[in-house]
C-alpha atoms as a PDB file:
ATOM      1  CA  UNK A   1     131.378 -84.091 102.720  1.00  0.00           C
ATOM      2  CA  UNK A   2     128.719 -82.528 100.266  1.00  0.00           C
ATOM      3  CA  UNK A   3     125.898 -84.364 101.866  1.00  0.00           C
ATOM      4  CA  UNK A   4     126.727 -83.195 105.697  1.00  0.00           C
ATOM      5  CA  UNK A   5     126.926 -79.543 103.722  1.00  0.00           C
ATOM      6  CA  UNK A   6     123.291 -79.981 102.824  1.00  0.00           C
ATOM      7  CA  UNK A   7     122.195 -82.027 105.884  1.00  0.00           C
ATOM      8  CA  UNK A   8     123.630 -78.825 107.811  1.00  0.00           C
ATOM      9  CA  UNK A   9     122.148 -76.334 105.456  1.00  0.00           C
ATOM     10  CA  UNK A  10     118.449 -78.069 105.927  1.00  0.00           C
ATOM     11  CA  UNK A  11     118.474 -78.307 109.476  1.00  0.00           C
ATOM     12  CA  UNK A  12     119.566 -74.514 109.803  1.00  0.00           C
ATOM     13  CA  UNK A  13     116.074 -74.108 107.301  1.00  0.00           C
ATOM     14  CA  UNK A  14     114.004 -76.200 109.398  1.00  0.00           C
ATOM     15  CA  UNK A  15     115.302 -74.846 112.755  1.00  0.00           C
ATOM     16  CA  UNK A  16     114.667 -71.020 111.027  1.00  0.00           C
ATOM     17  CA  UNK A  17     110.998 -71.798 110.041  1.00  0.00           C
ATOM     18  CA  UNK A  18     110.079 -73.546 113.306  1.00  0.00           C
ATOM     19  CA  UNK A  19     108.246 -71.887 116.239  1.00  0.00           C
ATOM     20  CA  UNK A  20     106.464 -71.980 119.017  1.00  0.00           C
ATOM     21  CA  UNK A  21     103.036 -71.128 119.640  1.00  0.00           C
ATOM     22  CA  UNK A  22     100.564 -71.302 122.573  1.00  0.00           C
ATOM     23  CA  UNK A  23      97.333 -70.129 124.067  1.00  0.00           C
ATOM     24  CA  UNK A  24      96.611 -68.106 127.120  1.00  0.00           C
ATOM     25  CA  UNK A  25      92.891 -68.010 128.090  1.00  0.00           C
ATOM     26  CA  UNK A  26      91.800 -65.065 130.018  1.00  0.00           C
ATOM     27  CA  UNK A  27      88.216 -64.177 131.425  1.00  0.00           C
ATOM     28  CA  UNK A  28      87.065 -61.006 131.275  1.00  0.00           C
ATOM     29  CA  UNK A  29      83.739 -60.950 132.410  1.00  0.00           C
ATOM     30  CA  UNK A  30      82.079 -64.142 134.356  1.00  0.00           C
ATOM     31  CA  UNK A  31      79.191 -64.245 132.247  1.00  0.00           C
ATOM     32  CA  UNK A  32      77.709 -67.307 130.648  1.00  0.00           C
ATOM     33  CA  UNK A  33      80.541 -68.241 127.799  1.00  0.00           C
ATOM     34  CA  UNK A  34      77.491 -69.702 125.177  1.00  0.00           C
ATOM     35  CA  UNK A  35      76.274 -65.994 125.311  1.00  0.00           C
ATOM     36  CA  UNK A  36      79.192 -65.012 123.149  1.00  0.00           C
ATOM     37  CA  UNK A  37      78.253 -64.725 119.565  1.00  0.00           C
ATOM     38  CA  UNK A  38      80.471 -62.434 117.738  1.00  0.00           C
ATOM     39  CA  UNK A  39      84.595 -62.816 117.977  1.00  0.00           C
ATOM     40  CA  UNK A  40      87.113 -59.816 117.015  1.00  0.00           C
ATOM     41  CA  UNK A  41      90.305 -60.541 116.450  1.00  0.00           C
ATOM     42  CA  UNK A  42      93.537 -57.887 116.485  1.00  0.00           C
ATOM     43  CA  UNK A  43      97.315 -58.852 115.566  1.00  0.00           C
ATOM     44  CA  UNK A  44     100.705 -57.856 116.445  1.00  0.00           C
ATOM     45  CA  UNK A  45     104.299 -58.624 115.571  1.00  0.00           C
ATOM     46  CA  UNK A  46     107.514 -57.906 116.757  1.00  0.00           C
ATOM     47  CA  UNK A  47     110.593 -57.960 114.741  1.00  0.00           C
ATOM     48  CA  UNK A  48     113.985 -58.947 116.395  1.00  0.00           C
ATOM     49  CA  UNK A  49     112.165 -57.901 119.928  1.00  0.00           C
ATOM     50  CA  UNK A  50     112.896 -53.635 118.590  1.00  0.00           C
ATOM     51  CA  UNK A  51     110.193 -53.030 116.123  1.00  0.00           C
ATOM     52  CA  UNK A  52     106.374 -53.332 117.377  1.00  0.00           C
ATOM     53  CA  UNK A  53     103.775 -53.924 114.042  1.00  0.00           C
ATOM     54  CA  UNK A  54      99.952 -53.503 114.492  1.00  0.00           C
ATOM     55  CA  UNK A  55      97.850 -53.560 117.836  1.00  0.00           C
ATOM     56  CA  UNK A  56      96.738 -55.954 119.413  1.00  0.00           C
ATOM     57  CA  UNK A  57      94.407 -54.137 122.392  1.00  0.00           C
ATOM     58  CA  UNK A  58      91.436 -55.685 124.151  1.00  0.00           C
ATOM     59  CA  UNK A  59      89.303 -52.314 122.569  1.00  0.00           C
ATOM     60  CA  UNK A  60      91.000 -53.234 119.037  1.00  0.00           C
ATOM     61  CA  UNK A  61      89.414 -56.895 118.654  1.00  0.00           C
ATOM     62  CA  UNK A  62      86.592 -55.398 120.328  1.00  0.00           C
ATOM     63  CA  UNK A  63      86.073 -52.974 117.865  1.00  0.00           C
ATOM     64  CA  UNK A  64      87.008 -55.305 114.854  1.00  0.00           C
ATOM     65  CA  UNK A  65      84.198 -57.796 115.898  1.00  0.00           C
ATOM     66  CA  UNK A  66      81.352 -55.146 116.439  1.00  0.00           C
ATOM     67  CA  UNK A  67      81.246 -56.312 119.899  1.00  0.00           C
ATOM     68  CA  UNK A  68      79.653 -54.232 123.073  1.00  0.00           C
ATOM     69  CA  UNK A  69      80.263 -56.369 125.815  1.00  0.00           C
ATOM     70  CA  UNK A  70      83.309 -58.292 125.845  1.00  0.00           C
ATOM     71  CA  UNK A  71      83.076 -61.843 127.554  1.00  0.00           C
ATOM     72  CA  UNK A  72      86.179 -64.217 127.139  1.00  0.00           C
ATOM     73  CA  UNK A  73      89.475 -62.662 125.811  1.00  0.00           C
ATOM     74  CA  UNK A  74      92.190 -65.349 124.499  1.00  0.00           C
ATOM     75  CA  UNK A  75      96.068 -64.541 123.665  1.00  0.00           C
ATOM     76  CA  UNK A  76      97.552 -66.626 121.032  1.00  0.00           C
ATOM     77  CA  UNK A  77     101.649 -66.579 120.452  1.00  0.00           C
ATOM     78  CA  UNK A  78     103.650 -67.458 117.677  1.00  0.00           C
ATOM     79  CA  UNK A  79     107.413 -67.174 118.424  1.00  0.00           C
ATOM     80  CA  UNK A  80     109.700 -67.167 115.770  1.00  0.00           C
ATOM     81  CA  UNK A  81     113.553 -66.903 115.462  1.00  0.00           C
ATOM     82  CA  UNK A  82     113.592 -63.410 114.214  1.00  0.00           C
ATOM     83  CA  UNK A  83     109.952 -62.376 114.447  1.00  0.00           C
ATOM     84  CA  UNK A  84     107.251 -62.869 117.373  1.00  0.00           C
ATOM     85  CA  UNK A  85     103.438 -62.689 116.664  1.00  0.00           C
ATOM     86  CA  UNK A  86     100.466 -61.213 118.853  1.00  0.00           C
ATOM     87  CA  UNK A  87      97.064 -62.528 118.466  1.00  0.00           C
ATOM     88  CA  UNK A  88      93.723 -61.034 120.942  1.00  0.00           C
ATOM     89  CA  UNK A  89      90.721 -62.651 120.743  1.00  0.00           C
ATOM     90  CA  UNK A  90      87.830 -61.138 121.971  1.00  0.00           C
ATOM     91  CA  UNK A  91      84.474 -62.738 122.257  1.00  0.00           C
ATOM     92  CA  UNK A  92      80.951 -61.437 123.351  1.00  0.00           C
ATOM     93  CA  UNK A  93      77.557 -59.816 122.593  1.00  0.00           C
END
């Protein structure tokens, strides 16, 4: 009985730490993509889908990465149980 108490237990840890992340690619301009040579990056988070942390604009990573003319932007997600995280990244000249 104590060992499918801590079997449960670890499981409920591993399924709390898990997540699920993926990339969305977006274009912004259809410029040559080798052009780009600085990247910004701007982060986000949610928690429990009420409370909004950070920003996570376009003009944000822009800004963060010195960058003038923005070619490629890519979205990164990170989906937690409890918590959600927002990733832009902004590359360009």
């Amino acid at each position: 009985m104590k060992k499918a108490i801590i079997g449960g237990l670890f499981a409920g840890l591993v399924a709390l730490c898990s997540a699920c992340s993926y990339t969305v690619p977006h274009f912004a301009n259809p410029g040559d993509i080798t052009e780009a040579t600085k990247e910004g990056r701007a982060t986000c988070g949610t928690i429990l889908g009420l409370f909004r942390t950070g920003d996570c604009s376009i003009n944000t990573a822009a800004n963060n990465g010195g960058i003038h003319e923005v070619l490629v932007v890519d979205s990164v997600e990170a989906n937690y149980i409890f918590y959600a995280k927002s990733e832009t990244i902004v590359r360009g000249k």
